[in-house]
PDB file of N, CA and C in Angstrom:
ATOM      1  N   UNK A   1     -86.438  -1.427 167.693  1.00  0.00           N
ATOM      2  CA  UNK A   1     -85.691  -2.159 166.681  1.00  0.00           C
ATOM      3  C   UNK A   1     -86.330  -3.523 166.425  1.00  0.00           C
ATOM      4  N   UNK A   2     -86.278  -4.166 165.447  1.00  0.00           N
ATOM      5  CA  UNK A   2     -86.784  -5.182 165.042  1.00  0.00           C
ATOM      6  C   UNK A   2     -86.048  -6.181 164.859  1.00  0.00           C
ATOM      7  N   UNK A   3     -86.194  -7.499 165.078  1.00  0.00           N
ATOM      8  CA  UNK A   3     -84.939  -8.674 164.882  1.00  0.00           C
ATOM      9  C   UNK A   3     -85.383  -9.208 163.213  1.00  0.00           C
ATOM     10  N   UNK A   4     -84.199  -8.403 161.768  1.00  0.00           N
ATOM     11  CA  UNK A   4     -84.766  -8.921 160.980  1.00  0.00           C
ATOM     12  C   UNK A   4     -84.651 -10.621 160.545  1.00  0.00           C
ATOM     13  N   UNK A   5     -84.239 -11.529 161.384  1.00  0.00           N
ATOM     14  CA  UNK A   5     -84.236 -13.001 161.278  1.00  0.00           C
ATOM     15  C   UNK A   5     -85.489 -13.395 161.578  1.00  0.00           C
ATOM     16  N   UNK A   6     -86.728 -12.523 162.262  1.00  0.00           N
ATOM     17  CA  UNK A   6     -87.566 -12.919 162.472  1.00  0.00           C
ATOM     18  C   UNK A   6     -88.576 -12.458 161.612  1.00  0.00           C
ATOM     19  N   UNK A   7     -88.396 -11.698 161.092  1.00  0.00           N
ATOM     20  CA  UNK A   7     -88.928 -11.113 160.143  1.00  0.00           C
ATOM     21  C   UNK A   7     -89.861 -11.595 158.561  1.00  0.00           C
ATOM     22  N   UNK A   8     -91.018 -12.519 158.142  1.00  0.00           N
ATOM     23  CA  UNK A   8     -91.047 -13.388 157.298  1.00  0.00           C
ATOM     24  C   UNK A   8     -90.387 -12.715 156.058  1.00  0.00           C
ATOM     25  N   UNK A   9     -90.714 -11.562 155.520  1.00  0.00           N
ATOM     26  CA  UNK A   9     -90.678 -10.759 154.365  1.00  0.00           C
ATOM     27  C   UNK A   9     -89.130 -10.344 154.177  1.00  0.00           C
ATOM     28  N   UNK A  10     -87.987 -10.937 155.439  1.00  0.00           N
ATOM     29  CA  UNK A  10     -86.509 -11.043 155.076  1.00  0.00           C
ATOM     30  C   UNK A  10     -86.503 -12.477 155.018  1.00  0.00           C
ATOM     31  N   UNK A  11     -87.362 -13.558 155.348  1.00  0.00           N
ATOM     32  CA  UNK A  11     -87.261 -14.741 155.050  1.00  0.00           C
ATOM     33  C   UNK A  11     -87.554 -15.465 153.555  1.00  0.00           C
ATOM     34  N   UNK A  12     -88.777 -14.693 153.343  1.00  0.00           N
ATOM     35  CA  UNK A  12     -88.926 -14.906 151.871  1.00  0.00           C
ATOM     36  C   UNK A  12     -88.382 -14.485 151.045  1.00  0.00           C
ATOM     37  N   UNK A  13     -87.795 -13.212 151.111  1.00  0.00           N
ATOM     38  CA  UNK A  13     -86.857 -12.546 149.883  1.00  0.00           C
ATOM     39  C   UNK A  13     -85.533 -13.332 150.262  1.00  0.00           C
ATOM     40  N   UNK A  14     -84.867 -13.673 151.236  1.00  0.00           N
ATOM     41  CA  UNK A  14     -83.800 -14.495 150.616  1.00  0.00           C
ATOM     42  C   UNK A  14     -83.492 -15.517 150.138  1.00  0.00           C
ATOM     43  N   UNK A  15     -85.290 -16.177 150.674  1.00  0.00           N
ATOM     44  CA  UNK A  15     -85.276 -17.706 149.391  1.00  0.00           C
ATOM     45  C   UNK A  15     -84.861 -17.207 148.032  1.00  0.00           C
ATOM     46  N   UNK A  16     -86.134 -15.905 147.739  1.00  0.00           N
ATOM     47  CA  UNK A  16     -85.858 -15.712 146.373  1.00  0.00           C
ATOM     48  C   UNK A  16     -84.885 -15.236 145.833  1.00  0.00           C
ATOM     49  N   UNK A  17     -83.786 -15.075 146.927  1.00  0.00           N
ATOM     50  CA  UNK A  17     -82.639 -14.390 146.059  1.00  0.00           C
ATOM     51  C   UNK A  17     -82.227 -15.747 145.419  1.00  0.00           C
ATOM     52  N   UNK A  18     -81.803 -17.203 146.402  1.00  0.00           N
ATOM     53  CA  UNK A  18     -81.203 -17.862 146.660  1.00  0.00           C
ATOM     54  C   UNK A  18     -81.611 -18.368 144.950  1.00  0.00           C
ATOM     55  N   UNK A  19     -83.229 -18.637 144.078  1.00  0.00           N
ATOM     56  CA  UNK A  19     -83.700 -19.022 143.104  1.00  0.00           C
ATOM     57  C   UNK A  19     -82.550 -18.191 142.619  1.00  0.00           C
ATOM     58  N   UNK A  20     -83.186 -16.902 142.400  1.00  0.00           N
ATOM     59  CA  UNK A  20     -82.389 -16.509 141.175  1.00  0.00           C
ATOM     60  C   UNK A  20     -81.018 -16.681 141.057  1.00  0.00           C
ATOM     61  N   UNK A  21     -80.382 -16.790 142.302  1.00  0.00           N
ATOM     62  CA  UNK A  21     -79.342 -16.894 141.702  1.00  0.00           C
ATOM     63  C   UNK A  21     -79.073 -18.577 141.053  1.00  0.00           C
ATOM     64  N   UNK A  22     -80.041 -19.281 141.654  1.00  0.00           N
ATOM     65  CA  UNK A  22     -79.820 -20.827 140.968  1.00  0.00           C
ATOM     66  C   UNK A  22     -80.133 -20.514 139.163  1.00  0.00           C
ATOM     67  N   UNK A  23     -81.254 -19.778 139.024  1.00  0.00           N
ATOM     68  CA  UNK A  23     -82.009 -19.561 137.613  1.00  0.00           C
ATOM     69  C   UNK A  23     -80.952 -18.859 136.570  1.00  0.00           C
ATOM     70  N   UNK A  24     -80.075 -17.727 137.661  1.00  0.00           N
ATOM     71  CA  UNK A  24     -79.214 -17.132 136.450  1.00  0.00           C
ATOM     72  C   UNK A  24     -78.134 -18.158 136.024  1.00  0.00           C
ATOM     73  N   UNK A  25     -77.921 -19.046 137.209  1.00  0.00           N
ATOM     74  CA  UNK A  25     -76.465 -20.085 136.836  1.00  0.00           C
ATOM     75  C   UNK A  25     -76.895 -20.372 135.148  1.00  0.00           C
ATOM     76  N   UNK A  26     -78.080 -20.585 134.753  1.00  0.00           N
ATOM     77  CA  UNK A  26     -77.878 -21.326 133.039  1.00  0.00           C
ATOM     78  C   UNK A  26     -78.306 -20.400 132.602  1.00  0.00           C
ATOM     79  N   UNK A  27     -78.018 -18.867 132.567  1.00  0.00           N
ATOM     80  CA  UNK A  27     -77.800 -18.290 132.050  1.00  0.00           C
ATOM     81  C   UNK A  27     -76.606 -17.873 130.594  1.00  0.00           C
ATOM     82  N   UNK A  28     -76.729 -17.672 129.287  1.00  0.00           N
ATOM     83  CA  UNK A  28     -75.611 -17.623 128.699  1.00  0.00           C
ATOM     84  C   UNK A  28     -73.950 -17.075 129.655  1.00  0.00           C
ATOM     85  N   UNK A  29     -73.140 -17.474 129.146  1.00  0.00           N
ATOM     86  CA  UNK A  29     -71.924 -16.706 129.708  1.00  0.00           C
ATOM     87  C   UNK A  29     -71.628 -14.919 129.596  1.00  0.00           C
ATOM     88  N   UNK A  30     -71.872 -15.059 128.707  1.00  0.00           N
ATOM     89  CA  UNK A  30     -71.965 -13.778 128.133  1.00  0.00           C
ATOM     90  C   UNK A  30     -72.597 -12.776 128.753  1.00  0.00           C
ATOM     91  N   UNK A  31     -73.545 -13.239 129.392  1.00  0.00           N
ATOM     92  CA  UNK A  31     -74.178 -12.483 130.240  1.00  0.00           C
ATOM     93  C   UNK A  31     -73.827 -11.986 131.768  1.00  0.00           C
ATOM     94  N   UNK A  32     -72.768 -12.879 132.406  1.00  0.00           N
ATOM     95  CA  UNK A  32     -72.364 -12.883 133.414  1.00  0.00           C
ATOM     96  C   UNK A  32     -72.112 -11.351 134.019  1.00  0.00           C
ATOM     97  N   UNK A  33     -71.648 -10.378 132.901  1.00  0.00           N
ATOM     98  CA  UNK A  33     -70.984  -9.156 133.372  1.00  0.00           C
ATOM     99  C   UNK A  33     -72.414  -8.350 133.197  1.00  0.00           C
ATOM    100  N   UNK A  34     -73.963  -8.989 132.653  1.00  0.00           N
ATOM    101  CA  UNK A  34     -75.069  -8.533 132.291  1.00  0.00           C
ATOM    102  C   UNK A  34     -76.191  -8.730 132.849  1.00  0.00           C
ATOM    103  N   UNK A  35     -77.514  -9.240 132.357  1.00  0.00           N
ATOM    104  CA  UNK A  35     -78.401  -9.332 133.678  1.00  0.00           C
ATOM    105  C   UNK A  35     -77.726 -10.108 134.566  1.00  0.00           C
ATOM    106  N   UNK A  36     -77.479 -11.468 134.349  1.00  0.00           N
ATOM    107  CA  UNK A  36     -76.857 -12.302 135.272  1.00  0.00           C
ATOM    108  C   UNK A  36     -76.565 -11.753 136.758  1.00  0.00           C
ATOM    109  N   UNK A  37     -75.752 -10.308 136.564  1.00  0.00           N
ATOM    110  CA  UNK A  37     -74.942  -9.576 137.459  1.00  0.00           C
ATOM    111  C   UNK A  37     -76.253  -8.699 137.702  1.00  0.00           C
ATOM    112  N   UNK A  38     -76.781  -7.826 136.967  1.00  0.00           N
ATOM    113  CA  UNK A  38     -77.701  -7.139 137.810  1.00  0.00           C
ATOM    114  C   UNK A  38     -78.666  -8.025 138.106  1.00  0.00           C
ATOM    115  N   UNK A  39     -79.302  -9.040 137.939  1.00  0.00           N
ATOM    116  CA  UNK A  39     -80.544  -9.832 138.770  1.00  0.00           C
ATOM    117  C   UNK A  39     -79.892 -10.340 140.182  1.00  0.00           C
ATOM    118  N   UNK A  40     -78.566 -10.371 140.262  1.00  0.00           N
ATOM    119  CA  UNK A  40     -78.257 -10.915 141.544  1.00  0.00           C
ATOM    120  C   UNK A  40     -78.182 -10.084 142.439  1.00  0.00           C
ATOM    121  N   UNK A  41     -77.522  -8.813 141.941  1.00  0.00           N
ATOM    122  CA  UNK A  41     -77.299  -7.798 142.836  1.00  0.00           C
ATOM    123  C   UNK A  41     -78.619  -6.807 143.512  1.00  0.00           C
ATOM    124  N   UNK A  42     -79.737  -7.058 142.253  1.00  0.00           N
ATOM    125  CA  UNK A  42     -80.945  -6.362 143.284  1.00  0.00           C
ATOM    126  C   UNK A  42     -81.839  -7.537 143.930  1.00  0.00           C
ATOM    127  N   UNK A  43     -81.587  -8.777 143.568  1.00  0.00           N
ATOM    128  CA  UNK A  43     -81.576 -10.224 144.379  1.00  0.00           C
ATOM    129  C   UNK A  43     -81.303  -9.602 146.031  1.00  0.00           C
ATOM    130  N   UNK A  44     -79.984  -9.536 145.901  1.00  0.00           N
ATOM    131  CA  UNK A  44     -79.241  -9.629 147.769  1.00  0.00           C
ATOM    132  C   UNK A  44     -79.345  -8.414 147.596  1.00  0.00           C
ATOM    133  N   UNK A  45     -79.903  -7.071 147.388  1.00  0.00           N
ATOM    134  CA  UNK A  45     -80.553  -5.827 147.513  1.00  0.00           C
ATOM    135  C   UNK A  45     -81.809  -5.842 148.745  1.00  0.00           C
ATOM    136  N   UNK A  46     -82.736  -7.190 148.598  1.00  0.00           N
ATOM    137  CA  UNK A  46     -83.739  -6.788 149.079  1.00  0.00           C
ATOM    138  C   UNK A  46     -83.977  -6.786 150.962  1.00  0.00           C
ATOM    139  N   UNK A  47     -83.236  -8.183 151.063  1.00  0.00           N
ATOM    140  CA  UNK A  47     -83.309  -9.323 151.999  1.00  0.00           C
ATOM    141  C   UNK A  47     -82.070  -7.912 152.929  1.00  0.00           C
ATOM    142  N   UNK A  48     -81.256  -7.903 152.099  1.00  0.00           N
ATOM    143  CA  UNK A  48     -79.988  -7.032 152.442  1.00  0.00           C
ATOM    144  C   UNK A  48     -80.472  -5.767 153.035  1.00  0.00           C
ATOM    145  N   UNK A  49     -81.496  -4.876 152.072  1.00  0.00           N
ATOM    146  CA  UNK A  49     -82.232  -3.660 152.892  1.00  0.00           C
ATOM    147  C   UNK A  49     -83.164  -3.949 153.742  1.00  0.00           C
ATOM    148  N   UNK A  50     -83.524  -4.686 153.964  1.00  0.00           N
ATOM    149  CA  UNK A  50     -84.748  -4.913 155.174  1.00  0.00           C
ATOM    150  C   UNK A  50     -83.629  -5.483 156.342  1.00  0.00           C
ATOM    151  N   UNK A  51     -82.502  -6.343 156.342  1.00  0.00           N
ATOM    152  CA  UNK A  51     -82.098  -6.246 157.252  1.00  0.00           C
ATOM    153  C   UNK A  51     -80.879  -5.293 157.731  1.00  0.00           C
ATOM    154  N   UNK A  52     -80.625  -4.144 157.417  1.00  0.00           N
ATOM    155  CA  UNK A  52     -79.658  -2.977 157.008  1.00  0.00           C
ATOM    156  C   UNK A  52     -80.916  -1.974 157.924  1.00  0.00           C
ATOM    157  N   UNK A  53     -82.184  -1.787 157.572  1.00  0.00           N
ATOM    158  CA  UNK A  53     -83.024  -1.004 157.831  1.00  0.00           C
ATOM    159  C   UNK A  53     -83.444  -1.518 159.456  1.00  0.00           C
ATOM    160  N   UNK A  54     -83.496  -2.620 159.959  1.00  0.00           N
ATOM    161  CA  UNK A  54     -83.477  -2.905 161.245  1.00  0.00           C
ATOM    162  C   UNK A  54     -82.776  -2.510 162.240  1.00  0.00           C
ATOM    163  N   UNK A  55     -81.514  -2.154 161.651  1.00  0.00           N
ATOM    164  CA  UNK A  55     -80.700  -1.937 162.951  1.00  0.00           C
ATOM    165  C   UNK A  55     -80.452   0.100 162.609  1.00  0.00           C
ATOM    166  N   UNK A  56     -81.347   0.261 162.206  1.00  0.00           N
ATOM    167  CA  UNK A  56     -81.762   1.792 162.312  1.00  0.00           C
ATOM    168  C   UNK A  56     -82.431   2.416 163.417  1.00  0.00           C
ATOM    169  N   UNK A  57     -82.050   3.657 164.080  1.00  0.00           N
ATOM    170  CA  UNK A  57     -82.987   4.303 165.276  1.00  0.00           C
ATOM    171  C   UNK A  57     -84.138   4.643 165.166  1.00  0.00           C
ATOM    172  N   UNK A  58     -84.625   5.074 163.720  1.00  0.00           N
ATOM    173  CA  UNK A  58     -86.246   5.096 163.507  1.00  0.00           C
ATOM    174  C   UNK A  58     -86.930   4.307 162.556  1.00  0.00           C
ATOM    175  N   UNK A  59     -88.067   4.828 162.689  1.00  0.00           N
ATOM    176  CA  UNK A  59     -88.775   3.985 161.946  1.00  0.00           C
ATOM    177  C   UNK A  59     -89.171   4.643 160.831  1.00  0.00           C
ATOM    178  N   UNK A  60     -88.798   5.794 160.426  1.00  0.00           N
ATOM    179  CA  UNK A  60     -89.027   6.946 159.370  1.00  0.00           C
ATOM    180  C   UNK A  60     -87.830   6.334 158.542  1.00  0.00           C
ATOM    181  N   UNK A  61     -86.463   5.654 159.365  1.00  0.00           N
ATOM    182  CA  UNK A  61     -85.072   5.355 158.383  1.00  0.00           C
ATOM    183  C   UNK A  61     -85.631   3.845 157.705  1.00  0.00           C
ATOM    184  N   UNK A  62     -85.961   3.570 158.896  1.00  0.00           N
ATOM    185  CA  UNK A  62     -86.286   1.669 158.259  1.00  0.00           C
ATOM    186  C   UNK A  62     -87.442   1.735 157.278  1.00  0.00           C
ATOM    187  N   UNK A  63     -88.426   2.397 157.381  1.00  0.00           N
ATOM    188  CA  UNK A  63     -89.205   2.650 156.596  1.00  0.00           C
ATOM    189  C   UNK A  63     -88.458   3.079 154.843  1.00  0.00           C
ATOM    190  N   UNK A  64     -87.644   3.920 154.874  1.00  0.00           N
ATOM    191  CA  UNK A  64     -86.645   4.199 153.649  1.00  0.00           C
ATOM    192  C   UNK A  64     -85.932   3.039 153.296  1.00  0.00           C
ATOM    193  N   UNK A  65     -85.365   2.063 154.102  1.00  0.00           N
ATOM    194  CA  UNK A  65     -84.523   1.098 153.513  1.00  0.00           C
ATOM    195  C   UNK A  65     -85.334  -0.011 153.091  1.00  0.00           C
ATOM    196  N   UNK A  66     -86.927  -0.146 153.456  1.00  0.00           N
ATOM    197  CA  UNK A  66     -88.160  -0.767 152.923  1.00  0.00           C
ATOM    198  C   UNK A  66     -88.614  -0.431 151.739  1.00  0.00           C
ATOM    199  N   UNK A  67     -88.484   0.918 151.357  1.00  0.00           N
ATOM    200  CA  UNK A  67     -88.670   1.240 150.339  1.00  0.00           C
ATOM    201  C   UNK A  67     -87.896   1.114 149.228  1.00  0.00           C
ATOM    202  N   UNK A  68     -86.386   1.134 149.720  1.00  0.00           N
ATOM    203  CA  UNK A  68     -85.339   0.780 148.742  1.00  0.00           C
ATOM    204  C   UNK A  68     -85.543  -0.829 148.152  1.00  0.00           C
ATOM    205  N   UNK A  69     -85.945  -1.475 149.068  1.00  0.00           N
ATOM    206  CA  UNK A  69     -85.936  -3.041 149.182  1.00  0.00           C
ATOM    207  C   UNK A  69     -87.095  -2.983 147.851  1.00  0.00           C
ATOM    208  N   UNK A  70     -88.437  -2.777 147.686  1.00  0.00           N
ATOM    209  CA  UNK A  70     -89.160  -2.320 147.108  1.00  0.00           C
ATOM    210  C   UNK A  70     -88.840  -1.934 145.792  1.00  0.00           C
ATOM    211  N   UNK A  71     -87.941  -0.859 145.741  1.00  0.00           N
ATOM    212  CA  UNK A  71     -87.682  -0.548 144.551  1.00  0.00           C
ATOM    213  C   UNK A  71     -87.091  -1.411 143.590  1.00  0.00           C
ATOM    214  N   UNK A  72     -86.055  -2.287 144.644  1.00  0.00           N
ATOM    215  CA  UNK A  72     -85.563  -3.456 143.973  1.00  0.00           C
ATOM    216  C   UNK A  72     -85.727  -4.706 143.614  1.00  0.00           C
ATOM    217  N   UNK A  73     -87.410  -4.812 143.881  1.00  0.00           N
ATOM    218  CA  UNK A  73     -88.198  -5.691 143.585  1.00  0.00           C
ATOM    219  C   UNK A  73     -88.674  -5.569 142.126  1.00  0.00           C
ATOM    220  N   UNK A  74     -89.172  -4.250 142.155  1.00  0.00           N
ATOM    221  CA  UNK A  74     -89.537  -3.753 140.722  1.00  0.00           C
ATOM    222  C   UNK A  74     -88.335  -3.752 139.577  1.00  0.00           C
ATOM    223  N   UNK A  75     -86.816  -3.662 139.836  1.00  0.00           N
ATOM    224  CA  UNK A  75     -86.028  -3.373 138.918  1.00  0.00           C
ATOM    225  C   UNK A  75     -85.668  -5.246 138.309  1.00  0.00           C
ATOM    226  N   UNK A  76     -85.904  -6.131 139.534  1.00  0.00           N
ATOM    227  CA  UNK A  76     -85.667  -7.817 139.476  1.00  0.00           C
ATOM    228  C   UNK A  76     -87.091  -7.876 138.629  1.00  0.00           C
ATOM    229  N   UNK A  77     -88.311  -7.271 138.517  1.00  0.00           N
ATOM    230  CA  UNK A  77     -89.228  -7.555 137.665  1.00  0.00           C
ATOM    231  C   UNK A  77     -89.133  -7.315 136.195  1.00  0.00           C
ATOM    232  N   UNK A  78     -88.613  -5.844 136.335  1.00  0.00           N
ATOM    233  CA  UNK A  78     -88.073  -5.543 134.443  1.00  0.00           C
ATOM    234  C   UNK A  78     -87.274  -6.508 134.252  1.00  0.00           C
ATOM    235  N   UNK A  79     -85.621  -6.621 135.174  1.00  0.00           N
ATOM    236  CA  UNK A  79     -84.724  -7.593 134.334  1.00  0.00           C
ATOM    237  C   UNK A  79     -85.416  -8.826 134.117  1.00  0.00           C
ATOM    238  N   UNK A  80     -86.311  -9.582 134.810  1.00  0.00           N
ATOM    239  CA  UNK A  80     -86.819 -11.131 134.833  1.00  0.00           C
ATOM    240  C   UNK A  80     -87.407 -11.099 133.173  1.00  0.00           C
ATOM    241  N   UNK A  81     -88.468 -10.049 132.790  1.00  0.00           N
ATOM    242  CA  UNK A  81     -89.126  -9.682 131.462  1.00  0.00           C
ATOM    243  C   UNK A  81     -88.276  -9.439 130.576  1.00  0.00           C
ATOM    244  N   UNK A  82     -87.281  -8.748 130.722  1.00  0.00           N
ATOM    245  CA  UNK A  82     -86.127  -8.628 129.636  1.00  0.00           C
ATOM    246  C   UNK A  82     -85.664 -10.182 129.187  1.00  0.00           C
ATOM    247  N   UNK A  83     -84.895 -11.265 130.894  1.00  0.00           N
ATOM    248  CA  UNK A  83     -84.728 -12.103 130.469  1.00  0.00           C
ATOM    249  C   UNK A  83     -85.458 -13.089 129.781  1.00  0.00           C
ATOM    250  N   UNK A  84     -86.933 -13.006 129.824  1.00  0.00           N
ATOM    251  CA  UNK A  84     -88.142 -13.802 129.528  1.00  0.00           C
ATOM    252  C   UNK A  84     -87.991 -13.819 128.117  1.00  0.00           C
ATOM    253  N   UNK A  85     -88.039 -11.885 127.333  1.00  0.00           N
ATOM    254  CA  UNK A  85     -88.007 -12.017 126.193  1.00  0.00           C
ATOM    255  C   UNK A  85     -86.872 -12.048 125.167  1.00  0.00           C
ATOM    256  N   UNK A  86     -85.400 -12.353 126.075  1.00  0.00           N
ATOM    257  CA  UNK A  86     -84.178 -12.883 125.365  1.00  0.00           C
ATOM    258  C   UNK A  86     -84.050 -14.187 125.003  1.00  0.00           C
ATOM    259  N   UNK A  87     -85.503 -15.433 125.916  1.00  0.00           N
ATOM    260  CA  UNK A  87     -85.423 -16.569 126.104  1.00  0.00           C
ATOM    261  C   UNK A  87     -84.762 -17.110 126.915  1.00  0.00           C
ATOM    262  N   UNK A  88     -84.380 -16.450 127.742  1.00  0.00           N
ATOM    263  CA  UNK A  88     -83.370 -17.104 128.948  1.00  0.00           C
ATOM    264  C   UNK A  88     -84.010 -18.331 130.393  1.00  0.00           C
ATOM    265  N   UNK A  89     -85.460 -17.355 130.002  1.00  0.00           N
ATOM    266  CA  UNK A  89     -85.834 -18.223 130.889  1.00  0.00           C
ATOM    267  C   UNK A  89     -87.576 -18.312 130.529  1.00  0.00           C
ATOM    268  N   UNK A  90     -87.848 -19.420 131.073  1.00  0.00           N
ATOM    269  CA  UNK A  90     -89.225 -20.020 130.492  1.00  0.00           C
ATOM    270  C   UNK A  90     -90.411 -18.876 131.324  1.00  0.00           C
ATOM    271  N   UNK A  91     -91.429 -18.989 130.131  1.00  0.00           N
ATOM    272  CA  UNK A  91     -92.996 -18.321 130.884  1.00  0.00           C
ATOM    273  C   UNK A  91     -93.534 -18.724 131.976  1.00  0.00           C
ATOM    274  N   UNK A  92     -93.139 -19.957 132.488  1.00  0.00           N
ATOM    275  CA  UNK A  92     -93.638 -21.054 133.326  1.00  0.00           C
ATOM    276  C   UNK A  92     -93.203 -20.478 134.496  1.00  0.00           C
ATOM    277  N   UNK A  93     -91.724 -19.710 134.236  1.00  0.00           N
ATOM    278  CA  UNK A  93     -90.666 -19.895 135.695  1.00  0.00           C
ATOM    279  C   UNK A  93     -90.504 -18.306 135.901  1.00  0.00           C
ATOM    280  N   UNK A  94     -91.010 -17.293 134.634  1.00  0.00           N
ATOM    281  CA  UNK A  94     -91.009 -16.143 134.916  1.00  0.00           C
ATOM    282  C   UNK A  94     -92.120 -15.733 135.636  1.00  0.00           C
ATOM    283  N   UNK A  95     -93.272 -16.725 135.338  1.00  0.00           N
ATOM    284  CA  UNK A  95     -94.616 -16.584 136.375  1.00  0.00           C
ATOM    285  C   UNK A  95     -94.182 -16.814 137.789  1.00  0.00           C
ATOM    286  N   UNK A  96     -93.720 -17.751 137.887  1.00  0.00           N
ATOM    287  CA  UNK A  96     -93.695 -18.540 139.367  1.00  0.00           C
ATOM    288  C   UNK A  96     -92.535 -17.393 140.214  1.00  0.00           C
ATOM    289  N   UNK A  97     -91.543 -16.904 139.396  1.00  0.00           N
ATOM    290  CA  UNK A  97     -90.954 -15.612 139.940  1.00  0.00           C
ATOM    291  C   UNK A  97     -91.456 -14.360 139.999  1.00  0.00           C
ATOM    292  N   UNK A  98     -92.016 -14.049 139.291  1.00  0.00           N
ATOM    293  CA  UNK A  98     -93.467 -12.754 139.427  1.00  0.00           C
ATOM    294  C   UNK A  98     -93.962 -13.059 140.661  1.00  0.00           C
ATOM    295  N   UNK A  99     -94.795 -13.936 140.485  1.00  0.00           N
ATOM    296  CA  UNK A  99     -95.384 -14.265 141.742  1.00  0.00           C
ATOM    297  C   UNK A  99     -95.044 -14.077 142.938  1.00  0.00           C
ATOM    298  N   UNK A 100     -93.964 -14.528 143.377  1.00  0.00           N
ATOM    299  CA  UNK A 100     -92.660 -14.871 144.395  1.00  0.00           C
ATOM    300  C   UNK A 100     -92.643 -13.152 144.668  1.00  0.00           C
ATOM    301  N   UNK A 101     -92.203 -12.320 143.640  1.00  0.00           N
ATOM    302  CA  UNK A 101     -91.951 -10.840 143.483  1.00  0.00           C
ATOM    303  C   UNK A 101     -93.290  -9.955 144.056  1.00  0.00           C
ATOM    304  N   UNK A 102     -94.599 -10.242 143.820  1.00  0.00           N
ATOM    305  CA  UNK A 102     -95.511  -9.509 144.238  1.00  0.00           C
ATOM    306  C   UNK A 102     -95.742  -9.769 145.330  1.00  0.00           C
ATOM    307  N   UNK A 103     -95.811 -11.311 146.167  1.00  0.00           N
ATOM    308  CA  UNK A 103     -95.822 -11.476 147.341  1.00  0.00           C
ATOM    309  C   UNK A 103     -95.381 -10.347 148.080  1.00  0.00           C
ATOM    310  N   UNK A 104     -93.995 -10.905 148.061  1.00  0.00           N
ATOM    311  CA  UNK A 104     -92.761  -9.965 148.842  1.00  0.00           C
ATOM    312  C   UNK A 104     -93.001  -8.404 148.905  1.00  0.00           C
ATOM    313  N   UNK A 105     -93.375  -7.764 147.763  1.00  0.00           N
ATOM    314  CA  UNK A 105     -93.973  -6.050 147.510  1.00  0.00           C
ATOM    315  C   UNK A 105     -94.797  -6.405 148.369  1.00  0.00           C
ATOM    316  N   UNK A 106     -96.124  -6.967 148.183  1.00  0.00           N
ATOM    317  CA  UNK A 106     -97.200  -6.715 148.838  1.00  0.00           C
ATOM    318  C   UNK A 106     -96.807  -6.742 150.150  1.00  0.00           C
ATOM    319  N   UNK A 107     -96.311  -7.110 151.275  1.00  0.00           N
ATOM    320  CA  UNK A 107     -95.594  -8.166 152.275  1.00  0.00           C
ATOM    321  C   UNK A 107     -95.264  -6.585 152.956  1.00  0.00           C
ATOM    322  N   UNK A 108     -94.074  -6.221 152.177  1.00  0.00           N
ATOM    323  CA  UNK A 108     -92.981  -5.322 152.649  1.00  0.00           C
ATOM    324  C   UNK A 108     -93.775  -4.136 152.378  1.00  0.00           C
ATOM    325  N   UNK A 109     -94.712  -3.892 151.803  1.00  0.00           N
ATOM    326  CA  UNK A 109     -95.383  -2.484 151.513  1.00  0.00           C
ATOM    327  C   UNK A 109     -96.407  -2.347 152.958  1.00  0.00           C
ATOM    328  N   UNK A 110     -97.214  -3.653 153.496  1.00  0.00           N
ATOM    329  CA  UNK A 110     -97.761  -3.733 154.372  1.00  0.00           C
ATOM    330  C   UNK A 110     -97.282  -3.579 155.570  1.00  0.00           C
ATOM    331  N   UNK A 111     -96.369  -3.961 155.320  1.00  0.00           N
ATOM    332  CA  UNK A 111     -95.610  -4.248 156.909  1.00  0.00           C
ATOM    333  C   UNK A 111     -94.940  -2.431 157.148  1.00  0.00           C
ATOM    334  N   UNK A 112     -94.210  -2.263 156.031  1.00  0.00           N
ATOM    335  CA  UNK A 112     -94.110  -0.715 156.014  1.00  0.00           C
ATOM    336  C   UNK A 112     -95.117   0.333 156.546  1.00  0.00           C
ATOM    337  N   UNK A 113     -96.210   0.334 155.921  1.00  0.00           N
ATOM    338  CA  UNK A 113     -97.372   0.806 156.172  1.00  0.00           C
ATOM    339  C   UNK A 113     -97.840   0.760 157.938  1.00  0.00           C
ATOM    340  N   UNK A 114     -97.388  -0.267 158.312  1.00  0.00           N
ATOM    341  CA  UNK A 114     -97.648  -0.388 160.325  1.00  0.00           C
ATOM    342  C   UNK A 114     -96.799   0.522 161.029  1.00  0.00           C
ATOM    343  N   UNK A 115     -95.429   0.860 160.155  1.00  0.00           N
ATOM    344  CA  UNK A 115     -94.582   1.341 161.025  1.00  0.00           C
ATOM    345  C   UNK A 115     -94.874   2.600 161.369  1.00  0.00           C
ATOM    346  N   UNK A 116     -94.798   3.238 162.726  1.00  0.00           N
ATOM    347  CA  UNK A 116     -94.884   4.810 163.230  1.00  0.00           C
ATOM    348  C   UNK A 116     -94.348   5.934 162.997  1.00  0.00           C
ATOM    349  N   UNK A 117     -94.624   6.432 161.737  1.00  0.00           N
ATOM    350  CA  UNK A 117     -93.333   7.311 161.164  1.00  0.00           C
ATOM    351  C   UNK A 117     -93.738   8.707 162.122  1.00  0.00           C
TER     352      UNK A 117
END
């Protein structure tokens, strides 16, 4: 089993949840029941499956809840582009969250990749 507090790749994804959820706050209202709500929820998706997947008996399960984490990296990448091209949020800050986003894939795909399935 793995202690996921020690973990960097549950450390970094919950900074980045912590952004987005600062980034969606000036989000229109309107949106609240819309991305707003899904960027947060695959936000605390990621940080949430990597440490959900730790306290699993194998490493074939944790490996799956890595992958889920993963998937929900990619779905925070479409909504970020959706929000980019509604104007919600600047090119400047959709980069610097991309960024933030491939880290973390790359990170969690690697670290996946060690485990002994």
């Amino acid at each position: 089993m793995h202690q996921f507090k020690e973990l960097l790749i549950w450390k970094k994804s919950r900074i980045f949840c912590a952004e987005i959820y600062s980034i969606t706050a000036s989000f229109p209202g309107d949106e609240k029941f819309g991305l707003t709500n899904q960027l947060r929820r695959a936000a605390v998706s990621i940080p949430s499956n990597i440490a959900d997947g730790t306290s699993r008996n194998s490493n074939k399960d944790f490996s799956r809840f890595l992958e889920i984490a993963i998937g929900s990296a990619y779905e925070i990448e479409t909504q970020l582009l959706i929000a980019s091209d509604l104007g919600f949020i600047k090119f400047d800050t959709l980069e610097s969250l991309t960024d933030q986003l491939e880290e973390i894939i790359k990170m969690t795909s690697k670290f996946r990749s060690t485990l002994k399935i």
